[in-house]
C-alpha atoms as a PDB file:
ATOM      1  CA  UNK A   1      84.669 -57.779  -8.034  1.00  0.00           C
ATOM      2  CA  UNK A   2      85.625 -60.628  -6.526  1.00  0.00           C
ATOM      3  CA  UNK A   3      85.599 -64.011  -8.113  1.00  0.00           C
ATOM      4  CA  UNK A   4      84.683 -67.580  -6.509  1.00  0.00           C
ATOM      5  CA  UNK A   5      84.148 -70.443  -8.247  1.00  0.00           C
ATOM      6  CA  UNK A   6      82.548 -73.475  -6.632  1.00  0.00           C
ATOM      7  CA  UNK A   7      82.027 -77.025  -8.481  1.00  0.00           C
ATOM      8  CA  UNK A   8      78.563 -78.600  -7.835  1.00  0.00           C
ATOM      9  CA  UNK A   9      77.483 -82.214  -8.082  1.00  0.00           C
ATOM     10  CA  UNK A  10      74.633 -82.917  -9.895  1.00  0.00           C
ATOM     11  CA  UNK A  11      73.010 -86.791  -8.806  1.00  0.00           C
ATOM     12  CA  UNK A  12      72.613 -87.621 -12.477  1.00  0.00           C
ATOM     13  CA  UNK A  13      74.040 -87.174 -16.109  1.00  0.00           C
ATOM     14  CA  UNK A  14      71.696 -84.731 -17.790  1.00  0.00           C
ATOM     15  CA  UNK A  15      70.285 -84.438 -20.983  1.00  0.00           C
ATOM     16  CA  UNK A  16      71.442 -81.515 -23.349  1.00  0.00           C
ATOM     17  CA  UNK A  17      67.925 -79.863 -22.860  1.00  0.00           C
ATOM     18  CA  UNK A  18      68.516 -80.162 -19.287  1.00  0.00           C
ATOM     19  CA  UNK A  19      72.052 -78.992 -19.332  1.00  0.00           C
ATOM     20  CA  UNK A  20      70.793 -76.112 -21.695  1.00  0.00           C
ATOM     21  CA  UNK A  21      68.260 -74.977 -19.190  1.00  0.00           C
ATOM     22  CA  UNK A  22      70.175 -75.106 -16.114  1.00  0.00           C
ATOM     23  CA  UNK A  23      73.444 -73.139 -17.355  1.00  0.00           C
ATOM     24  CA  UNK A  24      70.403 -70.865 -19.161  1.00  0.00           C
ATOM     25  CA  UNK A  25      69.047 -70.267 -15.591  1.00  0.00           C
ATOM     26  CA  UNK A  26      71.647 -70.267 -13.016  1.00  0.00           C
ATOM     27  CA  UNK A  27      73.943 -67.839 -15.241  1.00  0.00           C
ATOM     28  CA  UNK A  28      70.946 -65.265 -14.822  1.00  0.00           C
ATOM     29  CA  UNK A  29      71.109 -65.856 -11.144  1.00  0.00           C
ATOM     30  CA  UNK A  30      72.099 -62.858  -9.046  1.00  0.00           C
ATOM     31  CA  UNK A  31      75.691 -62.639  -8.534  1.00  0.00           C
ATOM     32  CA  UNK A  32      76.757 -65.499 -10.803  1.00  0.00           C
ATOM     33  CA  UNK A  33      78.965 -64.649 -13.732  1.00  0.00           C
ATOM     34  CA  UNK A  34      78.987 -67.630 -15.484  1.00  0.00           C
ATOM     35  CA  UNK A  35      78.044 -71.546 -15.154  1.00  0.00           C
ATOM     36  CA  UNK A  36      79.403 -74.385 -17.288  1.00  0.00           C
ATOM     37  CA  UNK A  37      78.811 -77.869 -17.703  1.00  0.00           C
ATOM     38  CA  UNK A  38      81.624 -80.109 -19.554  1.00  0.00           C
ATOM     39  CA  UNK A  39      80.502 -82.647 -22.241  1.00  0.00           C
ATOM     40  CA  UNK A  40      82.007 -85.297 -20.680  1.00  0.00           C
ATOM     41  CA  UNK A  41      81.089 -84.505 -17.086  1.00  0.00           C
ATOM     42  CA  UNK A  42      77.611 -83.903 -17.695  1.00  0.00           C
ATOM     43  CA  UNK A  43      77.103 -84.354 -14.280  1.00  0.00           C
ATOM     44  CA  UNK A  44      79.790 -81.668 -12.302  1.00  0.00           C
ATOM     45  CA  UNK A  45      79.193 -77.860 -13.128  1.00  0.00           C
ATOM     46  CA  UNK A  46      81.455 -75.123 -12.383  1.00  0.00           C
ATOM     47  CA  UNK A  47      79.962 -71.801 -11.595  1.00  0.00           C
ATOM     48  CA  UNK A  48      82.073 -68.628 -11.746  1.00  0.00           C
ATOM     49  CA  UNK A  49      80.178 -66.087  -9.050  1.00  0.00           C
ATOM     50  CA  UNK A  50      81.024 -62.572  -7.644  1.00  0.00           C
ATOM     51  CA  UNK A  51      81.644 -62.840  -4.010  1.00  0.00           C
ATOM     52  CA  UNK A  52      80.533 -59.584  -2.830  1.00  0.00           C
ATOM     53  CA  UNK A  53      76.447 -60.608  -4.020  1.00  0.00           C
ATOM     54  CA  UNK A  54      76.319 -63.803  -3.553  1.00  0.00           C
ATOM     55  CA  UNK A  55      77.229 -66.973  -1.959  1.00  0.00           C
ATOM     56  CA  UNK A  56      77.900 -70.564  -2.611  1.00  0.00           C
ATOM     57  CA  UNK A  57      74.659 -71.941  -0.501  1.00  0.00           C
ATOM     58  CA  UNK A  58      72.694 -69.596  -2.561  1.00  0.00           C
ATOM     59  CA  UNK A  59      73.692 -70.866  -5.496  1.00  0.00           C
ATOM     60  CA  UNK A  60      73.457 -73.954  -4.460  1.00  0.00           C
ATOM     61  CA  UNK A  61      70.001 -74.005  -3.638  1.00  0.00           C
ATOM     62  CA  UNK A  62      68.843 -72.162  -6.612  1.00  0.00           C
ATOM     63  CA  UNK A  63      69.770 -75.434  -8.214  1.00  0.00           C
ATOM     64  CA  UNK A  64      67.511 -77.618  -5.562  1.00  0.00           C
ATOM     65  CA  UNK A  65      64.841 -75.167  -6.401  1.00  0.00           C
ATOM     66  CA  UNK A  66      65.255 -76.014 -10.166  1.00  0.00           C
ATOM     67  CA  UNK A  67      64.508 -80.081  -9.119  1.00  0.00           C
ATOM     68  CA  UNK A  68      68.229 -80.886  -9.241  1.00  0.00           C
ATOM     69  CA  UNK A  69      69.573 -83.238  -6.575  1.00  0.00           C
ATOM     70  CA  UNK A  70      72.468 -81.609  -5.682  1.00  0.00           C
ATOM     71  CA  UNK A  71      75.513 -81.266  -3.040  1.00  0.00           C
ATOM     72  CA  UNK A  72      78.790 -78.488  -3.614  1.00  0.00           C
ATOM     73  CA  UNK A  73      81.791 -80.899  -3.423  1.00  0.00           C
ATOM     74  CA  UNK A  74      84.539 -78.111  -3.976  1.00  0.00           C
ATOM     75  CA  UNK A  75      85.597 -74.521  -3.541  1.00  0.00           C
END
């Protein structure tokens, strides 16, 4: 496997249902090994992904497609 991480934007500090759902949903996203959220960054997210099945846009817009307003600011 190999590992990428990227660290994703997120245009607004989210609740903890939101935050909940989102980790919830992207970590059972395709190629993505695992997604975090700090507590006092509630708006950056790190997501842990294997290189060889996914990619950083996908990811990306997986979020978009969740109603997140969204850019990837790091690599």
């Amino acid at each position: 496997m190999h590992h990428g991480d990227i660290l994703i934007h997120i245009d607004r500090t989210l609740s903890d249902d939101e935050i909940n759902d989102l980790l919830r949903e992207t970590s059972h996203d395709h190629g993505v090994v695992d997604a975090c959220i700090g507590e006092k960054t509630r708006h950056l997210m790190v997501v842990d992904y294997n290189a060889l099945e996914t990619k950083p846009s996908i990811i990306l817009h997986a979020i978009r497609q969740r109603g997140h307003s969204a850019e990837m600011i790091g690599l």
